[in-house]
Protein backbone atom coordinates (compact mmCIF):
# COMPACT_ATOMS: atom_id res chain seq x y z
CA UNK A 1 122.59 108.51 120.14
CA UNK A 2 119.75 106.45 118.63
CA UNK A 3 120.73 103.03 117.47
CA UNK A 4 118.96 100.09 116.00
CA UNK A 5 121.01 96.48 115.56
CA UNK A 6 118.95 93.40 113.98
CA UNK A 7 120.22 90.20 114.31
CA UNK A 8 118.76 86.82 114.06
CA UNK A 9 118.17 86.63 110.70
CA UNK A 10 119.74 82.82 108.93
CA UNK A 11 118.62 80.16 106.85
CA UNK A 12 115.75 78.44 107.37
CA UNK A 13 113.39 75.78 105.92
CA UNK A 14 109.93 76.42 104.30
CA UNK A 15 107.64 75.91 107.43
CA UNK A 16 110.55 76.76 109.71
CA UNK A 17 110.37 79.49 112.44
CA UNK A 18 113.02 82.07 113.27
CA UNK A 19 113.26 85.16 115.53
CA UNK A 20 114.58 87.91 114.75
CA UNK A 21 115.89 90.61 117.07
CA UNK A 22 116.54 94.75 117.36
CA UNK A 23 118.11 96.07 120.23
CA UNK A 24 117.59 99.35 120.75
CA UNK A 25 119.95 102.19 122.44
CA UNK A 26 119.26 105.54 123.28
CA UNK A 27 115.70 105.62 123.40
CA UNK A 28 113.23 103.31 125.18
CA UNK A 29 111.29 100.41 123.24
CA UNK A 30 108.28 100.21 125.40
CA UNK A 31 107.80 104.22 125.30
CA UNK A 32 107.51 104.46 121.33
CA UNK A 33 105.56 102.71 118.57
CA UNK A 34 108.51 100.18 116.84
CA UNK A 35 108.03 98.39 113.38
CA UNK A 36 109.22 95.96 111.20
CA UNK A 37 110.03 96.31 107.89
CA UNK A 38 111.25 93.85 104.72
CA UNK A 39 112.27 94.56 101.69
CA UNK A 40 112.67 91.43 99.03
CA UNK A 41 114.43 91.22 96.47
CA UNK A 42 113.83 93.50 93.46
CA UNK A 43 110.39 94.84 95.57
CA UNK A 44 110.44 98.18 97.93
CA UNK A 45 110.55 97.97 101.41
CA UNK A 46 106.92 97.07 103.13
CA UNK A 47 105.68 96.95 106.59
CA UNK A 48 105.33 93.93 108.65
CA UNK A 49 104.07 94.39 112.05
CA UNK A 50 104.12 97.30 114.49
CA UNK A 51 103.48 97.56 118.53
CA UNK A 52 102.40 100.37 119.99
CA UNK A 53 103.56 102.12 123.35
CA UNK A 54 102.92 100.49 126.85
CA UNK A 55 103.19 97.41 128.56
CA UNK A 56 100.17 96.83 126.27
CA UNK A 57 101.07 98.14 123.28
CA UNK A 58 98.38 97.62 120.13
CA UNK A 59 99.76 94.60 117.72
CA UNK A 60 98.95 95.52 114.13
CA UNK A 61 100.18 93.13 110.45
CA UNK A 62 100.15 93.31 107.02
CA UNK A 63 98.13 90.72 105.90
CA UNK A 64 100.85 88.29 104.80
CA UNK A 65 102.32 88.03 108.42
CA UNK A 66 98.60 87.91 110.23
CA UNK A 67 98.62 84.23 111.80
CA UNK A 68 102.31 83.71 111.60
CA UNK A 69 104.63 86.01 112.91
CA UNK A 70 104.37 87.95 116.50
CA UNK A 71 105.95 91.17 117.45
CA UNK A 72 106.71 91.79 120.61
CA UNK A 73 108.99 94.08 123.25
CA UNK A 74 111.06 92.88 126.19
CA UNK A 75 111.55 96.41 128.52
CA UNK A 76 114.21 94.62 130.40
CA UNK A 77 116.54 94.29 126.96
CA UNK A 78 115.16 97.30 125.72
CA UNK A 79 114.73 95.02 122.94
CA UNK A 80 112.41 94.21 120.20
CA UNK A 81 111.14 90.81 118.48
CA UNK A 82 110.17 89.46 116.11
CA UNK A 83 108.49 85.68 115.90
CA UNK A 84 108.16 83.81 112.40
CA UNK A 85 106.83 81.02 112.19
CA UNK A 86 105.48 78.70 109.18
CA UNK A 87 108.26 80.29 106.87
CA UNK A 88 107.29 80.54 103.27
CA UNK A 89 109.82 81.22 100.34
CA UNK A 90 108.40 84.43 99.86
CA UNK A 91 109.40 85.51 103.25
CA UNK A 92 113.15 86.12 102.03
CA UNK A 93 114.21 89.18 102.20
CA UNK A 94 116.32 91.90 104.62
CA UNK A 95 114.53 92.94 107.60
CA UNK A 96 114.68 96.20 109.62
CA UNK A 97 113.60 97.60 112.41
CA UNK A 98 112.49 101.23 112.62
CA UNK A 99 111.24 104.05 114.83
CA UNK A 100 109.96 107.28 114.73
CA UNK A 101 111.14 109.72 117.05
CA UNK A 102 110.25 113.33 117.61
CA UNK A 103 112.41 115.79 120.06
CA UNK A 104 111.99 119.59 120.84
CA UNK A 105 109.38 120.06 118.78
CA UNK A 106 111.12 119.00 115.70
CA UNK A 107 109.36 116.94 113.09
CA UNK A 108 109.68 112.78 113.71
CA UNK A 109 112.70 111.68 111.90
CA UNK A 110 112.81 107.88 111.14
CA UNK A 111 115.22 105.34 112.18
CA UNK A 112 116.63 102.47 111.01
CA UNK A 113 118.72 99.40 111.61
CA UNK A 114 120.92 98.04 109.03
CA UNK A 115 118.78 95.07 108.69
CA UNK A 116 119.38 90.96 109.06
CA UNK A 117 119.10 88.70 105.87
CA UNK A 118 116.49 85.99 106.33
CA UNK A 119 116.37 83.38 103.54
CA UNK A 120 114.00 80.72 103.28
CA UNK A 121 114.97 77.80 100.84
CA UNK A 122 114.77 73.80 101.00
């Protein structure tokens, strides 16, 4: 059964850094494209960051996280990151983790976590 659990998500100050976390069960991390997702308040969800497949997998971010935040994978944990750093008070928000997954020949059907809150205030 596919599951996604984000945690890591807190308080933090404007220029702080926090990671966030997704660990992953029944699938592997490293063998799929994962993203992250936020959605702030009174705005639909947007994409953050992805990594593709691979112990190499292809880093791509929306412009706002470019510079800032790093996504990342850890095999091991089957486990996937995400870095923040130089918060900003627009970064508030709930953030997910999702996946894509195709079996049998079935169209991909998306998956989701149930998100961590991440609030950035003085």
């Amino acid at each position: 059964q596919v599951q996604l659990v984000e945690s890591g998500g807190d308080l933090a100050l404007p220029g702080g850094s926090l990671r966030l976390s997704c660990q992953a069960s029944g699938f592997t991390v490293t063998s799929n494209t994962m993203r992250w997702y936020r959605q702030r308040s009174g705005k639909e969800r947007e994409w953050v960051a992805s990594i593709g497949s691979g112990k190499r997998g292809i880093r791509t971010y929306a412009g706002f996280a470019l510079d800032r935040f790093t996504i990342s994978t850890d095999n091991a944990k089957n486990t996937l990151y995400l870095q923040m750093n130089a918060l900003k008070a627009q970064d508030t928000g709930l953030y997910y983790c999702n996946v894509k997954l195709a079996e049998g020949g079935a169209p991909p059907v998306d998956y989701w976590g149930r998100g961590t809150q991440v609030t950035v205030s003085s």
